[in-house]
Protein backbone atom coordinates (compact mmCIF):
# COMPACT_ATOMS: atom_id res chain seq x y z
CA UNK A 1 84.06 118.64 69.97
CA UNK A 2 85.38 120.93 72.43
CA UNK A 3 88.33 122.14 69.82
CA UNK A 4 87.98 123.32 66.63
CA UNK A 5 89.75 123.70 63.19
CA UNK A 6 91.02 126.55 61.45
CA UNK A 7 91.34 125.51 57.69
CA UNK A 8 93.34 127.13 54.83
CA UNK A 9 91.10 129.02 52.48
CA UNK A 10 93.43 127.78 49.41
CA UNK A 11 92.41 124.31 48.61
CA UNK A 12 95.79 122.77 48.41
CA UNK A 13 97.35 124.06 51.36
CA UNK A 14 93.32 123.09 53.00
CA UNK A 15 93.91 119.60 51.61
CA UNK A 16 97.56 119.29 53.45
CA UNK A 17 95.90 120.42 56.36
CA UNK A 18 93.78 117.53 55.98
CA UNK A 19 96.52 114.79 56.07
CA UNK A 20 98.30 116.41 58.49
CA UNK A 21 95.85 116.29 60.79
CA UNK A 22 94.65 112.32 60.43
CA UNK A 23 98.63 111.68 60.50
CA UNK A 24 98.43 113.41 64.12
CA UNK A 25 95.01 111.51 65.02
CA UNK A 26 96.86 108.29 63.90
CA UNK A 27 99.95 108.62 66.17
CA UNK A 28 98.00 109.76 69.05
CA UNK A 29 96.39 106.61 68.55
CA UNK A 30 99.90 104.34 68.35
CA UNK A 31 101.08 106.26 71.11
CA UNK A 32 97.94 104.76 73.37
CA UNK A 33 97.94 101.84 71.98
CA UNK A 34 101.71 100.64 71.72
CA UNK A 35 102.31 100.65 75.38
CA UNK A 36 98.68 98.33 75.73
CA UNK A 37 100.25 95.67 73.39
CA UNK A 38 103.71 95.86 75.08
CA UNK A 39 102.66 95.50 78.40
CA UNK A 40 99.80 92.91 77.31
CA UNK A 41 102.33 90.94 75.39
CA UNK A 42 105.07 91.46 78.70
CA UNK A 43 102.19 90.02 80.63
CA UNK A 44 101.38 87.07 78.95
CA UNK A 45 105.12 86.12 78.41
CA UNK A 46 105.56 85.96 81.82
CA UNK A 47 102.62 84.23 82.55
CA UNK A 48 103.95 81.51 80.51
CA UNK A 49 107.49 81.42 82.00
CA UNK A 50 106.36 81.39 85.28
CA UNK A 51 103.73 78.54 84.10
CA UNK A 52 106.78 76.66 82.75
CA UNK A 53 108.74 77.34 85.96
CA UNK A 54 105.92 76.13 88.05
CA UNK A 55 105.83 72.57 86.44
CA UNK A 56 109.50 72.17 86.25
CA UNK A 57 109.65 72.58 90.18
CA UNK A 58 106.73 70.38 90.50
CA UNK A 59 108.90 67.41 89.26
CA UNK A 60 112.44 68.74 90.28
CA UNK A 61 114.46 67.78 94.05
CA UNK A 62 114.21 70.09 96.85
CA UNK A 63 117.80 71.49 95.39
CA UNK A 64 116.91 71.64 92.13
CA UNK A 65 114.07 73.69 93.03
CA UNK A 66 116.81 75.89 94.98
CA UNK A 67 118.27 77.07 92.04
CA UNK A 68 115.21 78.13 90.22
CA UNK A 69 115.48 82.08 89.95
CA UNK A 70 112.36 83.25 92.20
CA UNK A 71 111.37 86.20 89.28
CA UNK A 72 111.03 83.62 86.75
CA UNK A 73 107.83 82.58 89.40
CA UNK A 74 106.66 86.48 88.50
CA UNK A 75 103.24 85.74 86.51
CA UNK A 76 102.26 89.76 86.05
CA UNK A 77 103.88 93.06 85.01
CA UNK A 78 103.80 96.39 86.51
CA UNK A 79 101.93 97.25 89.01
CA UNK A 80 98.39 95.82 89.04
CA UNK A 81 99.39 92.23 89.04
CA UNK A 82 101.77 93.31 92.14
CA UNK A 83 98.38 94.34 94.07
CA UNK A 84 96.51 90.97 93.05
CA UNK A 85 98.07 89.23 95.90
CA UNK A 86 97.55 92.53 98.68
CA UNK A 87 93.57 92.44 97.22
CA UNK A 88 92.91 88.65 98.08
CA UNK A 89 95.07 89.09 101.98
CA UNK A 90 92.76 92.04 102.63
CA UNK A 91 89.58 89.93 102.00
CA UNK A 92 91.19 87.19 103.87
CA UNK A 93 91.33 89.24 106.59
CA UNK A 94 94.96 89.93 106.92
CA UNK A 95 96.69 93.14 107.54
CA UNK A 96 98.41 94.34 103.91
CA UNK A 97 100.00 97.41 105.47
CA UNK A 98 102.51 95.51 108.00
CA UNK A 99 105.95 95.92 107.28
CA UNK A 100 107.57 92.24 105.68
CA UNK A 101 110.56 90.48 104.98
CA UNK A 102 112.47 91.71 107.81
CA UNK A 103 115.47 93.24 107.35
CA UNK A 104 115.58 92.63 103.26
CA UNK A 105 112.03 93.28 101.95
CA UNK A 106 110.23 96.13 103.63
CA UNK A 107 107.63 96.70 100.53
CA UNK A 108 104.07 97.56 101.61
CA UNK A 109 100.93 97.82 100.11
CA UNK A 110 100.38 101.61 99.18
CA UNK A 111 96.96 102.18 98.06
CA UNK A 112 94.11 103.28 101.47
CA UNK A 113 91.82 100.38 102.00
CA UNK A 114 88.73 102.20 99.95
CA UNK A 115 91.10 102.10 96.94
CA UNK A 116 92.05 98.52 97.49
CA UNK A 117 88.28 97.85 97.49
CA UNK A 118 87.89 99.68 93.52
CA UNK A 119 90.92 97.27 92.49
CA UNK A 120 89.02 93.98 93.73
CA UNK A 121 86.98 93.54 90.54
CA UNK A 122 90.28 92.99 88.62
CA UNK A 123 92.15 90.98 91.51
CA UNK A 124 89.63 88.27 90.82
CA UNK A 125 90.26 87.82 87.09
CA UNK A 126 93.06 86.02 85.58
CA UNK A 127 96.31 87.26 85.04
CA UNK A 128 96.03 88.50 81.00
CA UNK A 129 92.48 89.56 81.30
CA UNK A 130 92.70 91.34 84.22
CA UNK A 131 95.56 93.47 82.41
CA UNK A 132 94.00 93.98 79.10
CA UNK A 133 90.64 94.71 80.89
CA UNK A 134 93.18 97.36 83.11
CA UNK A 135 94.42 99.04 80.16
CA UNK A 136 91.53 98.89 77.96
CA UNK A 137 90.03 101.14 80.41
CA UNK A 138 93.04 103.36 81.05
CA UNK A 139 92.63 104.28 77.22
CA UNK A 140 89.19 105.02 77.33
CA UNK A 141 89.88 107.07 80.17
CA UNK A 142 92.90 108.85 78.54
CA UNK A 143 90.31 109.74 75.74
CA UNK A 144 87.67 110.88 77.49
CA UNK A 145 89.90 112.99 79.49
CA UNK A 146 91.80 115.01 76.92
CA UNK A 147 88.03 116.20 75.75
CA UNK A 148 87.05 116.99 79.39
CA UNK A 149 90.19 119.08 79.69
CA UNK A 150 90.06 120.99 76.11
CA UNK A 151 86.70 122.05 77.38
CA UNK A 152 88.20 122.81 80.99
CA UNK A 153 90.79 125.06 79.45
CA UNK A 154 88.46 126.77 77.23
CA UNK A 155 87.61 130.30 77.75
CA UNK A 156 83.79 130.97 78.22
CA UNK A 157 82.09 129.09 74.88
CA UNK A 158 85.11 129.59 72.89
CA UNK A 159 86.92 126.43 71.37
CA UNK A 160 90.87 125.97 71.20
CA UNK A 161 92.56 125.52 67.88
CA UNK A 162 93.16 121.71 67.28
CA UNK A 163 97.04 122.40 67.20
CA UNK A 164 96.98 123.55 70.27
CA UNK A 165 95.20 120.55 71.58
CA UNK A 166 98.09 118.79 69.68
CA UNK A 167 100.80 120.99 71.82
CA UNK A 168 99.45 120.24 74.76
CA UNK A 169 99.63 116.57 74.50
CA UNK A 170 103.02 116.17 73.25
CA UNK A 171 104.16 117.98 76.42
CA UNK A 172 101.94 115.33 78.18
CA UNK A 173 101.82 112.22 76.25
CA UNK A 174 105.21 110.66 77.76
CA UNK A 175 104.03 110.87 81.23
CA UNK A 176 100.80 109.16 80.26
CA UNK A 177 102.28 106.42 78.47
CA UNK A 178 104.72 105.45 81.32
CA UNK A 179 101.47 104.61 83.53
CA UNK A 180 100.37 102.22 80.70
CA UNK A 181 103.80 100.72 80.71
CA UNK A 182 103.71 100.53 84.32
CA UNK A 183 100.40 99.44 85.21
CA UNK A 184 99.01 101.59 88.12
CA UNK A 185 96.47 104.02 88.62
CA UNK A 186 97.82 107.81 87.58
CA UNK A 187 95.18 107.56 84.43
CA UNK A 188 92.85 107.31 86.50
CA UNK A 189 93.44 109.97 89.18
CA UNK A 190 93.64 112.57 86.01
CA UNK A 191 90.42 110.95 84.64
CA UNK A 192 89.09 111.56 89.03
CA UNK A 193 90.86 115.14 88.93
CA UNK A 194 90.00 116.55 85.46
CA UNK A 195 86.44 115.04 85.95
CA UNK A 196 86.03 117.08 88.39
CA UNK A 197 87.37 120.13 87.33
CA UNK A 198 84.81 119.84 84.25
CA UNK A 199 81.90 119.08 86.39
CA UNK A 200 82.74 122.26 88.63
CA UNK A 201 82.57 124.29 85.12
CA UNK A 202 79.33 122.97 84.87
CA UNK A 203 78.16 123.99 88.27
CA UNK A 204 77.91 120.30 89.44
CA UNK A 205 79.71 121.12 93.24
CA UNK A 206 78.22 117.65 94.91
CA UNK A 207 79.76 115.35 91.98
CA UNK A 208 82.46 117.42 91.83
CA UNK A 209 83.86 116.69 95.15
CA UNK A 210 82.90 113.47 94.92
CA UNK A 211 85.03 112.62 91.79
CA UNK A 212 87.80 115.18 94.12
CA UNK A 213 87.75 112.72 96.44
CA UNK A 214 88.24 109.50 95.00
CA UNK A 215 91.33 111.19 93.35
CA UNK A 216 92.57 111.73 96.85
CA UNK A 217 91.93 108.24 97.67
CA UNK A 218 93.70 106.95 94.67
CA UNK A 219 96.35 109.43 95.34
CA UNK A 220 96.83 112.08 98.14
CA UNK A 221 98.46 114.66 96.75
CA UNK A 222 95.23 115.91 95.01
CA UNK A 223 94.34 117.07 98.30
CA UNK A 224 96.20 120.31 97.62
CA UNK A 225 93.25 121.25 95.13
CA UNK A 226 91.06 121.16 98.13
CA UNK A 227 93.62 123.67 99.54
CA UNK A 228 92.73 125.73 96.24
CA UNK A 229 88.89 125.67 96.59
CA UNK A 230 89.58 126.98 100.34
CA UNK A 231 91.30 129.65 98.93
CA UNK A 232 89.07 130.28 96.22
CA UNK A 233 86.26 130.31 98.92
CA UNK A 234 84.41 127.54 96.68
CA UNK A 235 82.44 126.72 99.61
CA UNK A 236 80.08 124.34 98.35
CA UNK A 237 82.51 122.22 96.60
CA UNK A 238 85.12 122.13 99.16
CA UNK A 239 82.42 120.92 101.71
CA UNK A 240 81.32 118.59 99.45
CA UNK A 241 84.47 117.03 99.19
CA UNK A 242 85.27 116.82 102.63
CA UNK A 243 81.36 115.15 102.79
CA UNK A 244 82.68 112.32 100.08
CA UNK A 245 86.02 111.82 101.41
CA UNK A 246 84.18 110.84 105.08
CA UNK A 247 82.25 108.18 103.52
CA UNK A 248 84.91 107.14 100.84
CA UNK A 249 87.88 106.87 103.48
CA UNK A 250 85.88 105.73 106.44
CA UNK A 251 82.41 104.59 105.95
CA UNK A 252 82.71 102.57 103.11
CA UNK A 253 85.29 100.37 104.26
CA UNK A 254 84.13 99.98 107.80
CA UNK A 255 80.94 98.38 106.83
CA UNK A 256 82.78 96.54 104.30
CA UNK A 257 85.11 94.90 107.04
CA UNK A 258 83.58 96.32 110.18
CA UNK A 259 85.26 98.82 112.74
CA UNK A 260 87.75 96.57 114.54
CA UNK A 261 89.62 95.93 111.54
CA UNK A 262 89.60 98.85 109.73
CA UNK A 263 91.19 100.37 112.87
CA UNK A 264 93.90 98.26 112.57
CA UNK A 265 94.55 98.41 108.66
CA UNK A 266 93.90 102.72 108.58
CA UNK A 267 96.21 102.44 111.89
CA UNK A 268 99.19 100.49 110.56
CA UNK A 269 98.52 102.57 106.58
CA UNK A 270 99.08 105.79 108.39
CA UNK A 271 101.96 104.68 110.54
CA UNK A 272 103.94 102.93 107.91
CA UNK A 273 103.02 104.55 104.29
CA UNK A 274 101.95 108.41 105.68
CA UNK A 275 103.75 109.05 108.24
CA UNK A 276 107.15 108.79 107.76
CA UNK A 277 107.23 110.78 104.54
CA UNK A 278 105.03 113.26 105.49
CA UNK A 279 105.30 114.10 109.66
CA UNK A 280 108.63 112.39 110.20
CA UNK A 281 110.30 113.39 106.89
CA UNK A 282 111.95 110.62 105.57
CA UNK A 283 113.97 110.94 102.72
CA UNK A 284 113.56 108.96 99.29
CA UNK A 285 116.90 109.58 97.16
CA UNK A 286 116.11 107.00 94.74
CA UNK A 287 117.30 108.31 91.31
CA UNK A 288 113.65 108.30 89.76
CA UNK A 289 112.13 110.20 92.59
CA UNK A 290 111.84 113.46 91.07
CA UNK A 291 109.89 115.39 93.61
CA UNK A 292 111.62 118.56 95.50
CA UNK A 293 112.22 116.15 98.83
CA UNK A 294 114.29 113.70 96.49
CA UNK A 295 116.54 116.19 94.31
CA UNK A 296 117.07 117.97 98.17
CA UNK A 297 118.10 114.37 99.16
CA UNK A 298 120.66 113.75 96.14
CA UNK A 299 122.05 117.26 95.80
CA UNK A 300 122.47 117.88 99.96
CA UNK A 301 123.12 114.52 101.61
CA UNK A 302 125.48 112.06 101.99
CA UNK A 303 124.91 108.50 103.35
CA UNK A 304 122.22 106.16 103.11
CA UNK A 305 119.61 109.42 102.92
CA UNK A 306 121.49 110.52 99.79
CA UNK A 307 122.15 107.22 97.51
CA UNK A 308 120.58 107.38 94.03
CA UNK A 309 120.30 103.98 94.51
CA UNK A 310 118.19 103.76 97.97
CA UNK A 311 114.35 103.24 97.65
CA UNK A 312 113.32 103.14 101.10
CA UNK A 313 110.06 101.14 100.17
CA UNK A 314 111.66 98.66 98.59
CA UNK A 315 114.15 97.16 100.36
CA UNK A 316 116.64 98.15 103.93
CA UNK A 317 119.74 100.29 102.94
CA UNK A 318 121.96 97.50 104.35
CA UNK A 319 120.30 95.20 101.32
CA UNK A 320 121.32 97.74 98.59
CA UNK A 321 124.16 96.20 96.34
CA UNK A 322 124.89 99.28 94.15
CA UNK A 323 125.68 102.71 95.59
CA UNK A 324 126.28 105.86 94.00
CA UNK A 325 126.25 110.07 94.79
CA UNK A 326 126.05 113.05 93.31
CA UNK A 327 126.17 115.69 96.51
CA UNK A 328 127.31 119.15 95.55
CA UNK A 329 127.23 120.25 99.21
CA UNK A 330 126.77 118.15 102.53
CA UNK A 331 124.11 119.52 104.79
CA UNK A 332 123.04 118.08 108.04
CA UNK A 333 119.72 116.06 107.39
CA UNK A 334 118.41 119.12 110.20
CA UNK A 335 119.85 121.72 107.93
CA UNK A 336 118.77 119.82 104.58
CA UNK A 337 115.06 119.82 106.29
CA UNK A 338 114.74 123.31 107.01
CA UNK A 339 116.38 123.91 103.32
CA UNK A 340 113.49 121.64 102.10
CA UNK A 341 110.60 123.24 103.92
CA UNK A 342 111.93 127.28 102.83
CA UNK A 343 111.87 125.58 99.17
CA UNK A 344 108.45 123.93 99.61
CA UNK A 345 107.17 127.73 101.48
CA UNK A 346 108.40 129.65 98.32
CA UNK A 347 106.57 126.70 96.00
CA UNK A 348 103.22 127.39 98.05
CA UNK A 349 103.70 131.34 98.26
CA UNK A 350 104.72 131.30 94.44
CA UNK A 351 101.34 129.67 93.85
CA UNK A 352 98.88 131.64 95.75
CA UNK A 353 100.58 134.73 94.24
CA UNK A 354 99.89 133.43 90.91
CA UNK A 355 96.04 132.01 91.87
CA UNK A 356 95.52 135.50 93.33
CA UNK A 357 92.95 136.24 95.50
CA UNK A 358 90.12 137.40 92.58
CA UNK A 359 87.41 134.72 92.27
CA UNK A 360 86.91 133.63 88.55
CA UNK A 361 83.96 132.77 86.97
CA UNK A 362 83.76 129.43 86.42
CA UNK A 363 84.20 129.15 82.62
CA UNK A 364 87.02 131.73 82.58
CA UNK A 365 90.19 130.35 81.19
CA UNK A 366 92.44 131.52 82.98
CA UNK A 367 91.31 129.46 86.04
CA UNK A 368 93.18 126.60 83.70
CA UNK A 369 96.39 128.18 84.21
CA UNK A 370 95.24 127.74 87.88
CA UNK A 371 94.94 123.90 87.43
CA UNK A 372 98.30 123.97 86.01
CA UNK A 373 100.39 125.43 88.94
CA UNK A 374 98.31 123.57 91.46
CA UNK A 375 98.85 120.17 89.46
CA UNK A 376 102.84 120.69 89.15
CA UNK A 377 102.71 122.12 92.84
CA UNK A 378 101.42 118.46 93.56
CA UNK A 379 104.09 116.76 91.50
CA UNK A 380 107.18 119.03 93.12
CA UNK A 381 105.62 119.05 96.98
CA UNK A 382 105.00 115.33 96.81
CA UNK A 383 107.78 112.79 98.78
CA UNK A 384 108.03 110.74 96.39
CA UNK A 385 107.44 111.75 92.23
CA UNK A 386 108.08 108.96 89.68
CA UNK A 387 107.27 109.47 86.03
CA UNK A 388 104.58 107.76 85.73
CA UNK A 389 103.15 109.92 88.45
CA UNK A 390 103.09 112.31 86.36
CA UNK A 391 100.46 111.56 84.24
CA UNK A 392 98.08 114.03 86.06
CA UNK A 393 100.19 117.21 84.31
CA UNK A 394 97.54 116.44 81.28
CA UNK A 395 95.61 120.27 82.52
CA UNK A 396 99.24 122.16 82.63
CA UNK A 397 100.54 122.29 79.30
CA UNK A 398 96.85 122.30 77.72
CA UNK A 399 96.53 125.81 79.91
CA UNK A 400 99.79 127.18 78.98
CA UNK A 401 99.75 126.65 75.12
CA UNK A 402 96.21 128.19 74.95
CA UNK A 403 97.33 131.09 76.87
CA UNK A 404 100.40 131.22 74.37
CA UNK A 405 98.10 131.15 71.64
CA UNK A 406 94.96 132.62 72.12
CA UNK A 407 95.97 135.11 75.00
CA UNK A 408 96.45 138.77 75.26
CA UNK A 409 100.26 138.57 76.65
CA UNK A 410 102.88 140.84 75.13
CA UNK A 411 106.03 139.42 73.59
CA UNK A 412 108.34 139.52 76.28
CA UNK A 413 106.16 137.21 78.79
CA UNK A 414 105.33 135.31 75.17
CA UNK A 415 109.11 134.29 74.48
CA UNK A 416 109.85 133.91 78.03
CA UNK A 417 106.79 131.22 78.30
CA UNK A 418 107.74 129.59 74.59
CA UNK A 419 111.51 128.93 76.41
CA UNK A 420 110.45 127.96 79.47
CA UNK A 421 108.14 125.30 77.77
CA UNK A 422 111.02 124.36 75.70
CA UNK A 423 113.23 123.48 78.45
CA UNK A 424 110.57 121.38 79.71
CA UNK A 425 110.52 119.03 76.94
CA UNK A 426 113.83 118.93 75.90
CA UNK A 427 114.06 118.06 80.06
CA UNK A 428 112.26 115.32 79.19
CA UNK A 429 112.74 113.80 75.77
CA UNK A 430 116.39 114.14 75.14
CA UNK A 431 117.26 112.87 78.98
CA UNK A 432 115.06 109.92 78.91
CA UNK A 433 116.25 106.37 79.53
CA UNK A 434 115.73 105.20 76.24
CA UNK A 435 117.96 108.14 74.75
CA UNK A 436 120.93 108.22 77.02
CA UNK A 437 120.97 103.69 76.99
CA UNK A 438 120.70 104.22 73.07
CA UNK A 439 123.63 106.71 73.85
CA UNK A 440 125.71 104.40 75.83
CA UNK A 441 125.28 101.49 73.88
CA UNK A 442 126.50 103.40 70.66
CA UNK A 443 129.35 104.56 72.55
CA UNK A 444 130.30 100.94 73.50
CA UNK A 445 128.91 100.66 76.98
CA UNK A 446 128.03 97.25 78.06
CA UNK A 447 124.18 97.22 79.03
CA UNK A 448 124.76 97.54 82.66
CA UNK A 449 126.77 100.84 82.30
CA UNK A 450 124.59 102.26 79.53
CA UNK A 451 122.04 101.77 82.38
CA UNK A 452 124.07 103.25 84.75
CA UNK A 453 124.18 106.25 82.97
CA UNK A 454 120.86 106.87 82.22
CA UNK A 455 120.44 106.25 86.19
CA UNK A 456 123.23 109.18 86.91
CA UNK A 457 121.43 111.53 84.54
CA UNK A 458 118.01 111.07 86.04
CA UNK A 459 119.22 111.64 89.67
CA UNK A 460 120.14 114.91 88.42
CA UNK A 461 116.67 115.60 88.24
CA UNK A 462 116.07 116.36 84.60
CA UNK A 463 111.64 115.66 84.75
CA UNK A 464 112.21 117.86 88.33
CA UNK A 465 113.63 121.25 86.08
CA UNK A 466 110.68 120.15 83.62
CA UNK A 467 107.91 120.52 86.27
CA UNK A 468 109.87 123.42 87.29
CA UNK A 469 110.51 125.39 83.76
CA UNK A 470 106.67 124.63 83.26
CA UNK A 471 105.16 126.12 86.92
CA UNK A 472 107.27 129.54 86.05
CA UNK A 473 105.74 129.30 82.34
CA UNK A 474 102.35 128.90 84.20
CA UNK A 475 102.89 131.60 86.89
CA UNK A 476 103.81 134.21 84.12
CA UNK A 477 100.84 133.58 82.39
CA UNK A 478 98.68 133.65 84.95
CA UNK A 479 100.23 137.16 86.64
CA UNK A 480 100.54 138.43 83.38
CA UNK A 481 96.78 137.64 81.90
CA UNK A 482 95.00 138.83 85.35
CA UNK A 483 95.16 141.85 84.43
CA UNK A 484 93.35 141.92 81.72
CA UNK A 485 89.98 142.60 81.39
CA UNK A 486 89.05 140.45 78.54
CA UNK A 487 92.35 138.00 78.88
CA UNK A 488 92.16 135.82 75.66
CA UNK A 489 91.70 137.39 72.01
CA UNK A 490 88.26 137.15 69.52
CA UNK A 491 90.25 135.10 66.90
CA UNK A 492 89.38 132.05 69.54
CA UNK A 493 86.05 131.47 68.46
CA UNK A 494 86.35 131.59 64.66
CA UNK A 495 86.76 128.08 63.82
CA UNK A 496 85.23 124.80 61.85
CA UNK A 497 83.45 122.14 63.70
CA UNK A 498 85.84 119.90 65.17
């Protein structure tokens, strides 16, 4: 195992130690495994409503069949079942990335056409196994990844405490179940990115910007670790990735559907999904968007471009039936821009001050504490940051609690770290939905307002000042352990077999 144990030499207190630690092996395991049996069981429940809702319209009159709610037709949950539907039109030959439903619906597709081709295998299998399959695989990914990233975060051959692998995931493990909840893909672009951040530590530069670069196609931000290898003048590996990317984004799926079409669907997928988020700078003030663009949006607009309730990919403002605001201070959406991109220039500058310029070894630990900023960097710089997004954080807190633990920083970056970590949780725990409903329910809210409420506190951007408290941890770590010469203590090594 890439972690280790320290064990009480008195037996009793070793034999506590013992059940302590197979009570925190056990909930890990709930906490993976929960979320698979709610969704699975969410899944197959609507399977068989929309099953019941199919027959009853197959004997009902044309206005009988009127009145039949359309979600009750909804046969899937979260996200994957969503894309079943985009997967078959793209092999039919249709163009997924059009906008639809004119002046209601404007959802489209998200994923690039390479990604769309990983996701066929499931497209094509029922409902309830293609979710369990979905999930099944998530776990094992989840798994696997924790161990790749322990070893990432490890310092040269020395092996983290198993608490602090326990630290680590607590300040993760939220994020991660939200994607199982939801259904998409974030397990798998931190399975993508920490893969290849553990076969770089192995000097493996070819698969490691391959597995770079289907993380990018699953999800673009991850691009900005290409940005880091440039910096870090990792040559080989930035080159390679750039190599895979070619022949993931392009080649692949032209000889899968040949060059006039994929001109059209890359065409339409960078006019309608890249574009206007990232060269025209649309704004996405939707309450869960907790990226720097949306909490810009909320705090600094009014209008459409600052509703907590407006999700631009969802549906035209004029469609939206609830409205609400919480702008401190109107700004032109020209002023609230160039506010945006000083905020994004100080997130980028604070970054490559705390990267430095120094190239690392390759096993050094500190590089970890690299990861982190780059991977909250991501989350912050991105349009558009929902929860479940932020599954990929899995490297940050890993980096920081080892550094906390094992590192040579005096007491004063030490406490300010411990806080700044602290912040980040209780951003996220104590302001999450289920907490503030729970909240508002006890108080004597109906349901709706209870929701309402846990919708006004998340446009405040509570997960945004957790990202936030959590890059500063990282950046004081990092600034504060480069100069040493030998950054993380002996006592690092000295444990039990995992």
């Amino acid at each position: 195992m890439p972690y280790g144990v320290e064990w009480p030499v008195e037996p009793a207190k070793r034999r506590r130690a013992r059940v302590v630690r197979v009570v925190v092996y056990c909930l890990f395991a709930v906490a993976l495994i929960a979320p698979l049996v709610q969704f699975q069981s969410g899944t197959m429940r609507r399977l068989r409503r929309a099953e019941q809702a199919t027959r009853a319209a197959a004997t009902a009159s044309p206005g009988q069949q009127a009145a039949i709610p359309q979600a009750v037709y909804k046969a899937h949950k979260g996200a994957i079942g969503r894309w079943r539907t985009a997967v078959w039109a793209f092999w039919e030959g249709k163009n997924i990335y059009t906008r639809v439903g004119g002046r209601h619906r404007v959802r489209l597709h998200p994923n690039m056409p390479f990604t769309v081709i990983l996701l066929s295998p499931f497209a094509y299998l029922s409902v309830g196994t293609a979710a369990l399959v979905f999930n099944v695989l998530k776990v094992v990914v989840v798994i696997l990844t924790v161990l790749m990233a322990v070893r990432v975060v490890d310092h040269g051959r020395s092996r983290m405490a198993d608490w602090v692998v326990a630290l680590g995931l607590l300040w993760a493990v939220k994020f991660i179940i939200s994607d199982i909840q939801h259904g998409n893909t974030n397990v798998f672009v931190l399975g993508a990115v920490v893969f290849h951040l553990w076969l770089y530590r192995r000097g493996q530069d070819l698969a490691a910007g391959a597995s770079l670069a289907v993380a990018v196609c699953l999800k673009l931000t991850p691009v900005l670790f290409l940005a880091y290898w440039v910096y870090q003048r990792q040559w080989k590996l930035a080159a390679w990735t750039v190599v895979a990317l070619l022949i993931f984004v392009i080649v692949v799926p032209m000889a899968a559907m040949g060059p006039i079409h994929y001109a059209a669907l890359i065409k339409d997928w960078l006019n309608n999904l890249i574009r206007p988020g990232l060269v025209e700078g649309a704004w996405f003030p939707i309450h869960i968007n907790q990226s720097l663009p949306g909490m810009v949006s909320r705090y600094f607009l009014a209008g459409q471009n600052g509703d907590i309730f407006w999700n631009p990919d969802d549906r035209a403002y004029a469609a939206v039936e609830k409205h609400g605001f919480i702008t401190l201070l109107e700004l032109s959406p020209a002023t609230a821009k160039m506010l945006l991109r000083c905020l994004q220039a100080v997130i980028v500058l604070a970054a490559a001050w705390a990267v430095g310029w120094r190239k690392l070894p390759r096993d050094d630990g500190r590089r970890a504490l690299h990861y982190g900023v780059v991977v909250l960097a991501m989350l912050m710089l991105n349009q558009r940051t929902w929860s479940h997004h932020a599954t990929v954080i899995l490297v940050a807190p890993l980096a920081a609690w080892y550094a906390i633990a094992c590192g040579k920083v005096p007491r004063p970056e030490r406490v300010l770290a411990l806080v700044l970590l602290g912040v980040a949780e209780a951003s996220v725990w104590l302001t999450s939905n289920e907490i503030i409903e729970g909240l508002g329910r006890l108080w004597g809210r109906t349901e709706d307002q209870a929701k309402g409420w846990s919708d006004l506190v998340e446009a405040y951007g509570p997960t945004f000042c957790a990202f936030l408290a959590m890059f500063i941890a990282l950046i004081v770590l990092s600034v504060r352990l480069r100069r040493q010469a030998d950054p993380y203590a002996d006592h690092a090594v000295r444990f039990e077999r995992g």
